[in-house]
C-alpha atoms as a PDB file:
ATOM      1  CA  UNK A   1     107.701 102.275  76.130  1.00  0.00           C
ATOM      2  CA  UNK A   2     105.808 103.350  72.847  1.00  0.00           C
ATOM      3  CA  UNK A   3     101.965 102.226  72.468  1.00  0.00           C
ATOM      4  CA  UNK A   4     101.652  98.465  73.698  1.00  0.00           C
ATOM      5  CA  UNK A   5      98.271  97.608  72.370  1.00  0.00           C
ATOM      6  CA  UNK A   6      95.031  98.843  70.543  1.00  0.00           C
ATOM      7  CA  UNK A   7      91.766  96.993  70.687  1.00  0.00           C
ATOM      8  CA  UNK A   8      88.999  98.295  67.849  1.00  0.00           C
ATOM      9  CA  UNK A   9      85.622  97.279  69.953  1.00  0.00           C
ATOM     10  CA  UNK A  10      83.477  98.431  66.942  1.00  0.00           C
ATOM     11  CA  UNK A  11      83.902 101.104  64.251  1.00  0.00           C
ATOM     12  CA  UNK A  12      83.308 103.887  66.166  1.00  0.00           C
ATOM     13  CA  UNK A  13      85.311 102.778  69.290  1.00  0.00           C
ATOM     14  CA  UNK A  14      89.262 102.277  70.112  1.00  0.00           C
ATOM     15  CA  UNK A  15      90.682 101.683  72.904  1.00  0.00           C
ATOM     16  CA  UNK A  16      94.705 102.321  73.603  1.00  0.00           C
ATOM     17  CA  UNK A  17      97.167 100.609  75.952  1.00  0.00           C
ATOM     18  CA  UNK A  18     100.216 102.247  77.548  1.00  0.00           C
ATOM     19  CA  UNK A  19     102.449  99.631  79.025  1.00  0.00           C
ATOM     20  CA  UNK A  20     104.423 101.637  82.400  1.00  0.00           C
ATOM     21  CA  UNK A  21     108.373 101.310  82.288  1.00  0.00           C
ATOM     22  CA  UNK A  22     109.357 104.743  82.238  1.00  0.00           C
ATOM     23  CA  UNK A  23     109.978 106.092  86.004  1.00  0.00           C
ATOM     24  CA  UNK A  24     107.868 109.439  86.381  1.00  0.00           C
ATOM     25  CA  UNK A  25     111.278 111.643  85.693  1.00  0.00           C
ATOM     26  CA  UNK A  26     110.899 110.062  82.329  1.00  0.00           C
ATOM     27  CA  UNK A  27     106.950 110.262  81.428  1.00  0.00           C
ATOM     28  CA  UNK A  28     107.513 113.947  82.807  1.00  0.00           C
ATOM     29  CA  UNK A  29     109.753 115.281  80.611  1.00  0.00           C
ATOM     30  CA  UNK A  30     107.981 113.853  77.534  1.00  0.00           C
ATOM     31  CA  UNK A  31     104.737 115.321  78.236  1.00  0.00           C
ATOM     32  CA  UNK A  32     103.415 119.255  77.979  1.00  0.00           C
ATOM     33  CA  UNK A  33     101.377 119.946  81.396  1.00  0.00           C
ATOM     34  CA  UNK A  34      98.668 122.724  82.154  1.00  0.00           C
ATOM     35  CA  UNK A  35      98.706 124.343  84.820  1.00  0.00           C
ATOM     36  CA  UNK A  36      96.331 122.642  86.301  1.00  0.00           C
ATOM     37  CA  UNK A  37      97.130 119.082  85.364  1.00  0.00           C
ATOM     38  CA  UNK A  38     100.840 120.166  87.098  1.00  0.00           C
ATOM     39  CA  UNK A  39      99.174 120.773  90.208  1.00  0.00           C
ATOM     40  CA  UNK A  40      97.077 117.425  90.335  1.00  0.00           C
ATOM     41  CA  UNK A  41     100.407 115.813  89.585  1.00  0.00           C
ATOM     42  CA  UNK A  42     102.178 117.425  92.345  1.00  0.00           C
ATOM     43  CA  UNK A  43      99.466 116.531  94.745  1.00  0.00           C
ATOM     44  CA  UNK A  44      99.589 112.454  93.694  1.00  0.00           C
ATOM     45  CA  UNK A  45     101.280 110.610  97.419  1.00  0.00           C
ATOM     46  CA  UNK A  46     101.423 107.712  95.172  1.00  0.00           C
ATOM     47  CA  UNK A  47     104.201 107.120  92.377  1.00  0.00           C
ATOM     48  CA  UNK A  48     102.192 104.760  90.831  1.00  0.00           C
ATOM     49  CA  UNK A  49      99.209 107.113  90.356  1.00  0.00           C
ATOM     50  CA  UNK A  50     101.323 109.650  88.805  1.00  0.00           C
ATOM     51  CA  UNK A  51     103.043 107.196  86.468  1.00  0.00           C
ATOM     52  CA  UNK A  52      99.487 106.168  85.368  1.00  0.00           C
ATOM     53  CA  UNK A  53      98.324 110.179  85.063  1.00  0.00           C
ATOM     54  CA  UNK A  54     101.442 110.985  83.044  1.00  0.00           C
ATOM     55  CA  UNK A  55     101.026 107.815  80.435  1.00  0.00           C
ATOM     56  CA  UNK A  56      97.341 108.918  79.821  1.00  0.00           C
ATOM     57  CA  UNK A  57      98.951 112.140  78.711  1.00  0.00           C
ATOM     58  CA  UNK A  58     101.446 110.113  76.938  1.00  0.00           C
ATOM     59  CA  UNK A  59      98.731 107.713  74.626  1.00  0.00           C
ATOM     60  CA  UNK A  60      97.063 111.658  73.914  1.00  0.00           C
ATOM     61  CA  UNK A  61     100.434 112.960  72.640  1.00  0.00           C
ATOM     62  CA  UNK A  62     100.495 109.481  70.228  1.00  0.00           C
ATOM     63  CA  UNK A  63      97.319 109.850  69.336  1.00  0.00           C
ATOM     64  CA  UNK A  64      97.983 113.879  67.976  1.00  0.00           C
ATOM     65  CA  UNK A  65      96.264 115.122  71.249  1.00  0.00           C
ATOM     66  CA  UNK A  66      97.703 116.640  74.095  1.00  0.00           C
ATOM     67  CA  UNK A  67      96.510 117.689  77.678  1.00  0.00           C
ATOM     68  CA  UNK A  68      95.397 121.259  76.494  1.00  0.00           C
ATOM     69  CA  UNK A  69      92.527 118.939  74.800  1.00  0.00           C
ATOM     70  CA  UNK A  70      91.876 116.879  77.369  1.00  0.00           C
ATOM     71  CA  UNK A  71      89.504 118.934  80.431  1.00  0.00           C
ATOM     72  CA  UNK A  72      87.013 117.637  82.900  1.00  0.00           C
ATOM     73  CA  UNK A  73      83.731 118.916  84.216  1.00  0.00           C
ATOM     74  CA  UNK A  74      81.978 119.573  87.230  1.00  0.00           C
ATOM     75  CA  UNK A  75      81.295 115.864  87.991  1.00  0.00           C
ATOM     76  CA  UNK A  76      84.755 114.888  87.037  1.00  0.00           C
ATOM     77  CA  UNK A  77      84.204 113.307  84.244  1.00  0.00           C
ATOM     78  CA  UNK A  78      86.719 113.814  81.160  1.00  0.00           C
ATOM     79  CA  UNK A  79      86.426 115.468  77.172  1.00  0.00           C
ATOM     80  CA  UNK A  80      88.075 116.429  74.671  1.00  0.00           C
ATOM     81  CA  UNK A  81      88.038 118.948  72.553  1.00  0.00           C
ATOM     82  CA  UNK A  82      86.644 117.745  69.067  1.00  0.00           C
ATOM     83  CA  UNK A  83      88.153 119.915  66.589  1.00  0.00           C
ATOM     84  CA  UNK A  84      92.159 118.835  67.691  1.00  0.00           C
ATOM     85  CA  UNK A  85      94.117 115.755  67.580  1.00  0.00           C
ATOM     86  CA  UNK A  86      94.017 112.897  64.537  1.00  0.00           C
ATOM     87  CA  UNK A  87      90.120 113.267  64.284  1.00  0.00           C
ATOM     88  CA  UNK A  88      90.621 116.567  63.208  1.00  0.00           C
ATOM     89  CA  UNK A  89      91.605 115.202  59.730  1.00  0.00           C
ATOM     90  CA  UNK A  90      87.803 113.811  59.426  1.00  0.00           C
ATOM     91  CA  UNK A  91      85.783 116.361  56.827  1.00  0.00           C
ATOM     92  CA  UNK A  92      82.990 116.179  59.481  1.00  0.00           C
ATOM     93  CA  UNK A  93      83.918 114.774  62.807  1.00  0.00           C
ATOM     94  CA  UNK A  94      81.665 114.035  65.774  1.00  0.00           C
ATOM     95  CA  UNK A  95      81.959 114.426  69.019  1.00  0.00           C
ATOM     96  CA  UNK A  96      84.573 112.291  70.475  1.00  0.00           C
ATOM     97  CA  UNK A  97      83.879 110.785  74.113  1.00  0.00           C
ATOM     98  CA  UNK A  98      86.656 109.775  76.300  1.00  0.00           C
ATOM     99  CA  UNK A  99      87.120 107.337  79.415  1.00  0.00           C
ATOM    100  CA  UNK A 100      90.252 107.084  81.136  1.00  0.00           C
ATOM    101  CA  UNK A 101      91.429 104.343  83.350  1.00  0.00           C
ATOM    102  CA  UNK A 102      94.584 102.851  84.775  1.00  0.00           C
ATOM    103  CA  UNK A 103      95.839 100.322  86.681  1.00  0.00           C
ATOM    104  CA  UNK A 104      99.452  99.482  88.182  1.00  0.00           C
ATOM    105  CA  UNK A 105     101.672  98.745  85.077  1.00  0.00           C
ATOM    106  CA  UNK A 106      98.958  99.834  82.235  1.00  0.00           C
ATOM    107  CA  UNK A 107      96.704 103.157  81.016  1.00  0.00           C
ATOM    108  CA  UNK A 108      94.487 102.944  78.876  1.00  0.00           C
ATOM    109  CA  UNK A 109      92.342 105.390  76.939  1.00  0.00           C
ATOM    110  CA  UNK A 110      89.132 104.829  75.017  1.00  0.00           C
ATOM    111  CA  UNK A 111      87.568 107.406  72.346  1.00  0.00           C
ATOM    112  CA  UNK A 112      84.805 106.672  70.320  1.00  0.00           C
ATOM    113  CA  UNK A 113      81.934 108.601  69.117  1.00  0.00           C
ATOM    114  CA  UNK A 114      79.444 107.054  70.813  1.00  0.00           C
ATOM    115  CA  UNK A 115      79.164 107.339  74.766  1.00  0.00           C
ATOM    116  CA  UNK A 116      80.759 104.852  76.615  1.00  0.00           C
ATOM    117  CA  UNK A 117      82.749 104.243  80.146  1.00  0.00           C
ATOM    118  CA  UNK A 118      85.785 101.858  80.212  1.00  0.00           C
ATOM    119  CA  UNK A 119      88.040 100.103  83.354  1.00  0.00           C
ATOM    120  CA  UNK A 120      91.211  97.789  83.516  1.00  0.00           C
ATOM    121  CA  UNK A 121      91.713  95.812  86.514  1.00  0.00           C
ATOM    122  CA  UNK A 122      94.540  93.860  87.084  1.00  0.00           C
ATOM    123  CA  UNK A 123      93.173  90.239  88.075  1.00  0.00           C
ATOM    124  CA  UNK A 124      94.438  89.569  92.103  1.00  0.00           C
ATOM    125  CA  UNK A 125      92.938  87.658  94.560  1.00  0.00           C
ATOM    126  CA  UNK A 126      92.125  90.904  96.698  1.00  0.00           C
ATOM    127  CA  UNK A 127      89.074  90.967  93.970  1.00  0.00           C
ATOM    128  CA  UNK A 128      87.402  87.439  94.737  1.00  0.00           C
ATOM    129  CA  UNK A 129      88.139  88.400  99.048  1.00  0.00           C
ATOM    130  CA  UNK A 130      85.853  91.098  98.715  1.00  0.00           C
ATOM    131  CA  UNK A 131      83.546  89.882  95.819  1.00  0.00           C
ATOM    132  CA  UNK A 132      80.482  89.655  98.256  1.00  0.00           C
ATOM    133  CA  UNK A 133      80.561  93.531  98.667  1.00  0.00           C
ATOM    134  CA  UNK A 134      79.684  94.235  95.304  1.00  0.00           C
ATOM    135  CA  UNK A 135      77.963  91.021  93.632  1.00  0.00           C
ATOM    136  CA  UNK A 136      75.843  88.107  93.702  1.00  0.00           C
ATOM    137  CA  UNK A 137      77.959  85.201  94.681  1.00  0.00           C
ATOM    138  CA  UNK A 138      76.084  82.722  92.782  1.00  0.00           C
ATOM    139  CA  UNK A 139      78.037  83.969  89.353  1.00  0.00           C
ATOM    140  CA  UNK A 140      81.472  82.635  90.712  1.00  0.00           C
ATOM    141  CA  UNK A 141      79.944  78.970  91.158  1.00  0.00           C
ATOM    142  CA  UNK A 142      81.040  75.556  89.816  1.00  0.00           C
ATOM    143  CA  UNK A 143      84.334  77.678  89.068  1.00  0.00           C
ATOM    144  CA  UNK A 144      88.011  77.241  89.253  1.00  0.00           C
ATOM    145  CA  UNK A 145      89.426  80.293  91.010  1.00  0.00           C
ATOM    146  CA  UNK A 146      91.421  81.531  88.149  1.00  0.00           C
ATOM    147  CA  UNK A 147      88.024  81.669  86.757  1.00  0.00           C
ATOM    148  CA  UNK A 148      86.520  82.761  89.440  1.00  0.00           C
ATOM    149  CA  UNK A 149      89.239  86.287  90.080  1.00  0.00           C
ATOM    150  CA  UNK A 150      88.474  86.653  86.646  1.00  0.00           C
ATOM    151  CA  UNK A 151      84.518  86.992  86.696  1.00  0.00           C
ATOM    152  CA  UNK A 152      85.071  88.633  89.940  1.00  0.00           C
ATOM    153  CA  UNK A 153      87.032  91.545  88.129  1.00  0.00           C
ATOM    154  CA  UNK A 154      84.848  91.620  85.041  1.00  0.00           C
ATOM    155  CA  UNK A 155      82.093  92.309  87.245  1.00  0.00           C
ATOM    156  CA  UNK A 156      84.138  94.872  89.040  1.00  0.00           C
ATOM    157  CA  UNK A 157      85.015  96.524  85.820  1.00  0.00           C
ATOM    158  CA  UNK A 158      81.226  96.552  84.673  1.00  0.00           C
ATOM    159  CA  UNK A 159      79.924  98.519  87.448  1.00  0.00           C
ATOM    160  CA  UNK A 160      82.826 100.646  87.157  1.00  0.00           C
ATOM    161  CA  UNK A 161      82.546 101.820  83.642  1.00  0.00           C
ATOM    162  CA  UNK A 162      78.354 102.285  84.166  1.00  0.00           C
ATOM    163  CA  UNK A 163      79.619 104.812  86.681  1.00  0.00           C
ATOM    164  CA  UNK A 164      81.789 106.472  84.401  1.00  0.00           C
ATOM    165  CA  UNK A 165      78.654 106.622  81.736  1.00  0.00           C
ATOM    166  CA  UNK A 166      76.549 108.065  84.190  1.00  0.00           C
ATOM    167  CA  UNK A 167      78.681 109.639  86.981  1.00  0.00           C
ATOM    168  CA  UNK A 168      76.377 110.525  89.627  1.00  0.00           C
ATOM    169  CA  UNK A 169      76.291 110.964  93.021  1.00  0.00           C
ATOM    170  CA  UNK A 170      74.210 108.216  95.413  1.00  0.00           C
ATOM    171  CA  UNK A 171      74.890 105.228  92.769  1.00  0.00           C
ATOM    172  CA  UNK A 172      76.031 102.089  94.658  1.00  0.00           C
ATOM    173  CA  UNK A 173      77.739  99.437  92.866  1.00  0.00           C
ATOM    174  CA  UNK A 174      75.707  96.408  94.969  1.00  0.00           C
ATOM    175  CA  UNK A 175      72.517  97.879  94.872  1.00  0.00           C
ATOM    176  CA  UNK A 176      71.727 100.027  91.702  1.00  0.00           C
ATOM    177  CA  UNK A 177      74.135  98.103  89.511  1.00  0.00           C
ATOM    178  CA  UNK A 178      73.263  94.766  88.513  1.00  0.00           C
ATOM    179  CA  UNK A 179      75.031  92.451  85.721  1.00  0.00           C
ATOM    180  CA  UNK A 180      72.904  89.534  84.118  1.00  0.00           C
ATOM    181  CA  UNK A 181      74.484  86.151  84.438  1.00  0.00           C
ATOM    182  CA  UNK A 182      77.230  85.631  81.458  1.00  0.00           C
ATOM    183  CA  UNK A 183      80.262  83.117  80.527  1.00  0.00           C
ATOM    184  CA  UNK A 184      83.458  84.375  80.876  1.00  0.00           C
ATOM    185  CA  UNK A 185      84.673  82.864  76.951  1.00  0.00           C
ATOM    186  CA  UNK A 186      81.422  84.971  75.364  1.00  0.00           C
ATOM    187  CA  UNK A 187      83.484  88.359  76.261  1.00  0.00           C
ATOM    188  CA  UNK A 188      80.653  90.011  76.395  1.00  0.00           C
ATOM    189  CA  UNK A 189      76.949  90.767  78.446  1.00  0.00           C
ATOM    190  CA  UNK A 190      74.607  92.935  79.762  1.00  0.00           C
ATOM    191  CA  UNK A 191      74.121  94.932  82.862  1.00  0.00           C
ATOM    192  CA  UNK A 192      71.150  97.332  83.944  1.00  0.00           C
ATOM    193  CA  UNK A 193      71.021 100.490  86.467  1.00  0.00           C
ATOM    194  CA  UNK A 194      67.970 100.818  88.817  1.00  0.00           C
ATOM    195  CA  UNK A 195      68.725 104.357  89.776  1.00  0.00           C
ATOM    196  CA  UNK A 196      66.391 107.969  90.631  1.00  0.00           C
ATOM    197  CA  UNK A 197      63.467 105.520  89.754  1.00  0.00           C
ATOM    198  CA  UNK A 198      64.862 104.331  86.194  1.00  0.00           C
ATOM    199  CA  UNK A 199      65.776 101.374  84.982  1.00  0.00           C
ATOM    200  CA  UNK A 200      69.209 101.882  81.711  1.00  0.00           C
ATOM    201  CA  UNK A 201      70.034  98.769  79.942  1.00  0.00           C
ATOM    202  CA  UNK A 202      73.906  98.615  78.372  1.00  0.00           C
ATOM    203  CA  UNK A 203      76.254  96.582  76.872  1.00  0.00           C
ATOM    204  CA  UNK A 204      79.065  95.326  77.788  1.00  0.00           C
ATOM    205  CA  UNK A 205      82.257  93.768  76.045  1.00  0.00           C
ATOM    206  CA  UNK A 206      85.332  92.334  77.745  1.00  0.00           C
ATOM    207  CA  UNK A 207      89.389  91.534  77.025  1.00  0.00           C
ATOM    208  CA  UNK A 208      92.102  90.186  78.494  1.00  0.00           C
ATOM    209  CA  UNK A 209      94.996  92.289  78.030  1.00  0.00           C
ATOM    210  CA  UNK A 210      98.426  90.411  79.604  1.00  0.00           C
ATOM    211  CA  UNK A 211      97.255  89.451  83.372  1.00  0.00           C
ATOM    212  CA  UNK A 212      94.129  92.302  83.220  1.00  0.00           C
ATOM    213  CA  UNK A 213      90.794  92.578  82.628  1.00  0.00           C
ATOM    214  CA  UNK A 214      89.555  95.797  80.114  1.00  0.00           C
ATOM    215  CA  UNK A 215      85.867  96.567  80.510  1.00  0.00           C
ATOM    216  CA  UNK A 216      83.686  98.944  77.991  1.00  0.00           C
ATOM    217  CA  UNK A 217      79.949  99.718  78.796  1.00  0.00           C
ATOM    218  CA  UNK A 218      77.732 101.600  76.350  1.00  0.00           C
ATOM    219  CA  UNK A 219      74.283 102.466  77.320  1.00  0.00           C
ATOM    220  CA  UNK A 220      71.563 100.252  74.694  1.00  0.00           C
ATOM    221  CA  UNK A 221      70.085 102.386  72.489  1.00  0.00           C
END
């Protein structure tokens, strides 16, 4: 199906939604693959994870991009080329970052200019079983447990998108990530890294998009 949803977090940041009905005959035949992107595809077990890959490529093409734009480095971590797609039609455009995620029946993509890491979870109660892996239990009391899957996977999706920002090898989500106590109606707080003896602050903001949980993390300036 076309574009489901775009969220503006601030003026230099949009994030785009790709609700997943097409099978992957269908999402493959509408998208132009390198050669390399062909041979990730072909190496996906998991229909679901190609769906996702070829709807990212999807929310490029509708955004004037395509996957010739789109390349990753060493690390992993994904660009784009800043002189092609809609931004091109900016006099003097900026860098564009990008952060990809997807999850079961959604993609997403988020560009912005300024640097950034996004996730989407889909809220399940797999999230709250294994909560005390990767955060401080007291968050999730005196709460109903809708609430509480839902804090669970914001939490989730924090220390997620901080590893997208950074990226690095050795970072563990319960013990160099931590998030400072928030409400879940604010849709927003802050979280801080203790990592290679440093201490980076960001912010984060939060949605509910259908029955899932979208994350973005910028590192405080």
């Amino acid at each position: 199906m076309p574009l489901h949803k775009t969220i503006q977090i601030n003026e230099n940041t949009t994030a785009y939604f790709w609700h997943i009905t097409e099978d992957v005959t269908s999402l493959f035949r509408a998208v132009s693959l390198k050669d390399t992107s062909l041979f990730r595809l072909e190496g996906m077990k998991s229909e679901a994870h190609q769906r996702g890959f070829l709807a990212v490529r999807m929310l490029l093409q509708h955004l004037g991009y395509t996957d010739y734009d789109l390349h990753y480095d060493e690390s992993g971590k994904p660009h784009l080329r800043p002189e092609t797609g809609s931004w091109k039609l900016e006099e003097n455009p900026s860098p564009k970052h990008i952060s990809i995620s997807h999850s079961h029946e959604f993609s997403c993509i988020c560009i912005s200019t300024e640097l950034m890491g996004i996730d989407m979870e889909k809220c399940k109660e797999k999230t709250l079983k294994i909560a005390p892996r990767f955060l401080e239990m007291k968050h999730l009391e005196n709460l109903s447990t809708p609430d509480k899957i839902a804090k669970a996977t914001v939490i989730w999706g924090v220390k997620e998108s901080i590893f997208k920002i950074k990226n690095e090898v050795g970072i563990s989500f319960p013990e160099h990530i931590f998030e400072d106590e928030f409400n879940l109606k604010d849709g927003k707080c802050t979280a801080n890294l203790h990592f290679n003896n440093q201490i980076e602050n960001f912010n984060i903001q939060f949605y509910n998009v259908e029955d899932y949980i979208f994350v973005c993390a910028f590192p405080k300036k």
